[in-house]
C-alpha atoms as a PDB file:
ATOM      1  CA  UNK A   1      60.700-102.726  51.528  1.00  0.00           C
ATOM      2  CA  UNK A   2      63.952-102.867  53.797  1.00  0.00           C
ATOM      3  CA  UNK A   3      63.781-101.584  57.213  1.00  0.00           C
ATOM      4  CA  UNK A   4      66.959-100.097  56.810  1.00  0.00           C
ATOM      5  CA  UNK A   5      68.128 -98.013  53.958  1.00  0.00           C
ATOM      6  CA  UNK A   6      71.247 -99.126  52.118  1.00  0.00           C
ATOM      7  CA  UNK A   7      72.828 -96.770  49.853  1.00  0.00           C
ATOM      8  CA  UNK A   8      74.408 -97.800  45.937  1.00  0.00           C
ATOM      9  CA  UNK A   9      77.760 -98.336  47.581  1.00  0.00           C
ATOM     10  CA  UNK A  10      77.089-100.410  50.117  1.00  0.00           C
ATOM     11  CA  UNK A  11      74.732-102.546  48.093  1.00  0.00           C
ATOM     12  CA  UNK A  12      77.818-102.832  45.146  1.00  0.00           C
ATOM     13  CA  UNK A  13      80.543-103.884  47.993  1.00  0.00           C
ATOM     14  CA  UNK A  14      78.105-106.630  49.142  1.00  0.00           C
ATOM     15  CA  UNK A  15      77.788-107.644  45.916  1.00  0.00           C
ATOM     16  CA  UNK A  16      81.511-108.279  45.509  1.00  0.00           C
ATOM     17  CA  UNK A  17      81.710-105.130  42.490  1.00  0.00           C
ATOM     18  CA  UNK A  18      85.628-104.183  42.123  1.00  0.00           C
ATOM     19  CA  UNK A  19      85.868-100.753  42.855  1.00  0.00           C
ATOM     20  CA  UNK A  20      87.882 -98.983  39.871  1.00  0.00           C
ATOM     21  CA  UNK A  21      91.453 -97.703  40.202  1.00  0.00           C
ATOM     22  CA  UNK A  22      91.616 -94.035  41.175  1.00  0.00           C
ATOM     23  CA  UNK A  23      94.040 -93.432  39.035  1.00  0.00           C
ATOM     24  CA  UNK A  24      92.887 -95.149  36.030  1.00  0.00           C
ATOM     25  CA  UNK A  25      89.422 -92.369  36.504  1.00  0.00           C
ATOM     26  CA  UNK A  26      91.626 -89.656  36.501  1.00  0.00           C
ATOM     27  CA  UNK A  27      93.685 -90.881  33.572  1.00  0.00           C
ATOM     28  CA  UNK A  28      90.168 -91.619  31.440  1.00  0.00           C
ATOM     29  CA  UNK A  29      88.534 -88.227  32.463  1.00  0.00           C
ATOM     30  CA  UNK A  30      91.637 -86.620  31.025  1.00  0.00           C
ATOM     31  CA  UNK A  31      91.610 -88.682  27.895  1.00  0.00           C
ATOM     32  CA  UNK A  32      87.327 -87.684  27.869  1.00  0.00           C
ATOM     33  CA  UNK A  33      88.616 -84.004  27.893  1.00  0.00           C
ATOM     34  CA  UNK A  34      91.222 -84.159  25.788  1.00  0.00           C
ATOM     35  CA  UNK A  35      89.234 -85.523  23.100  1.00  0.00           C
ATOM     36  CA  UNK A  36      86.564 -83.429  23.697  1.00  0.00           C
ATOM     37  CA  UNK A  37      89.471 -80.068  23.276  1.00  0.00           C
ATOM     38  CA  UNK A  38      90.534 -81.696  19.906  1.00  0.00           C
ATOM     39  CA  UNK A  39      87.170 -82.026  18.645  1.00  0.00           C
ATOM     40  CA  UNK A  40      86.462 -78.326  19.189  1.00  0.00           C
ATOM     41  CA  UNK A  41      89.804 -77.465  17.719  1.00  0.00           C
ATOM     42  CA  UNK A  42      88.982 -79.386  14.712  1.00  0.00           C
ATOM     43  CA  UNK A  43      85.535 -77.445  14.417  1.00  0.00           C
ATOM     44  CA  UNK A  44      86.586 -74.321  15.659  1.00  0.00           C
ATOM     45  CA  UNK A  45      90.139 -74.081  13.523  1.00  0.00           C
ATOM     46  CA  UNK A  46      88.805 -73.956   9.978  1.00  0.00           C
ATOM     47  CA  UNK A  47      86.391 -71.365  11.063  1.00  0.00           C
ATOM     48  CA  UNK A  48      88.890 -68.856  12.896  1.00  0.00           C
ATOM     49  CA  UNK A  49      91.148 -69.523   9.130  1.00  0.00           C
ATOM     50  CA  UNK A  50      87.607 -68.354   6.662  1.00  0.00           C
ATOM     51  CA  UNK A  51      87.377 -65.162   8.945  1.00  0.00           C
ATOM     52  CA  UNK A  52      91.209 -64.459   8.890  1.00  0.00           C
ATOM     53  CA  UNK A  53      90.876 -65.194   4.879  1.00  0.00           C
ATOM     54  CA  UNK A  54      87.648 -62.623   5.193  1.00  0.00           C
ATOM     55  CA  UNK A  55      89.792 -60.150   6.858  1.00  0.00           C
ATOM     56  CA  UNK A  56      92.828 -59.995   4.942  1.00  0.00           C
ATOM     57  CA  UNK A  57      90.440 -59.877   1.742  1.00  0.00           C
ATOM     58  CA  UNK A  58      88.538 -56.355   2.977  1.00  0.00           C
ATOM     59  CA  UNK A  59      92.001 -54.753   3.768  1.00  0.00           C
ATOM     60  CA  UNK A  60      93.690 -55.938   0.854  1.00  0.00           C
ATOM     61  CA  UNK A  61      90.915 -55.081  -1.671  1.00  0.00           C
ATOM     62  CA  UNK A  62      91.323 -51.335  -1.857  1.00  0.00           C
ATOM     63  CA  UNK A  63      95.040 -51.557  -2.801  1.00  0.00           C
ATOM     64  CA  UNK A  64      93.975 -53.540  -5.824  1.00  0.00           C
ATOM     65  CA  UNK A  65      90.803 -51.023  -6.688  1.00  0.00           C
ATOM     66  CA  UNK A  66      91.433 -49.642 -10.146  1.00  0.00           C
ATOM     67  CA  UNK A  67      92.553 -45.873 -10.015  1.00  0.00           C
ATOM     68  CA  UNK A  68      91.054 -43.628 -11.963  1.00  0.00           C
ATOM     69  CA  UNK A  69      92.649 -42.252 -14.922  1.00  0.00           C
ATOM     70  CA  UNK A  70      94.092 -38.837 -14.785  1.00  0.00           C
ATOM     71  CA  UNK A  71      91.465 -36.447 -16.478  1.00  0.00           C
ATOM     72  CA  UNK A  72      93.171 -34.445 -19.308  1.00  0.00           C
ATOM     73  CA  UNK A  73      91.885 -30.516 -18.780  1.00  0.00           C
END
């Protein structure tokens, strides 16, 4: 066991690890999250259209109910 404690970072720079581009985090956690929105879209999009469909179907139905026929007296 070391006397001294080294942390993860300063054991990578000793090892000669390349740290990664700032930017090129930033511009993958975007593209992570980006995908992430489209796959929820994709899920979420023909869902929010069958309840729509559902909706317009209960408030269109009673303008197509049969009416009833006039009773003759």
């Amino acid at each position: 066991m070391p006397a001294v404690h080294t942390t993860f970072r300063s054991q990578n720079h000793r090892a000669g690890v390349r740290q990664e581009s700032k930017a090129l985090v930033v511009a993958i956690s975007a593209l992570q999250l980006a995908m992430i929105v489209l796959v929820w879209l994709l899920a979420l999009i023909p869902m929010a259209l069958m309840a729509l469909g559902a909706t317009v179907f209960q408030a269109v139905k009673p303008a197509f109910a049969k009416v009833p026929a006039p009773v003759d007296s």
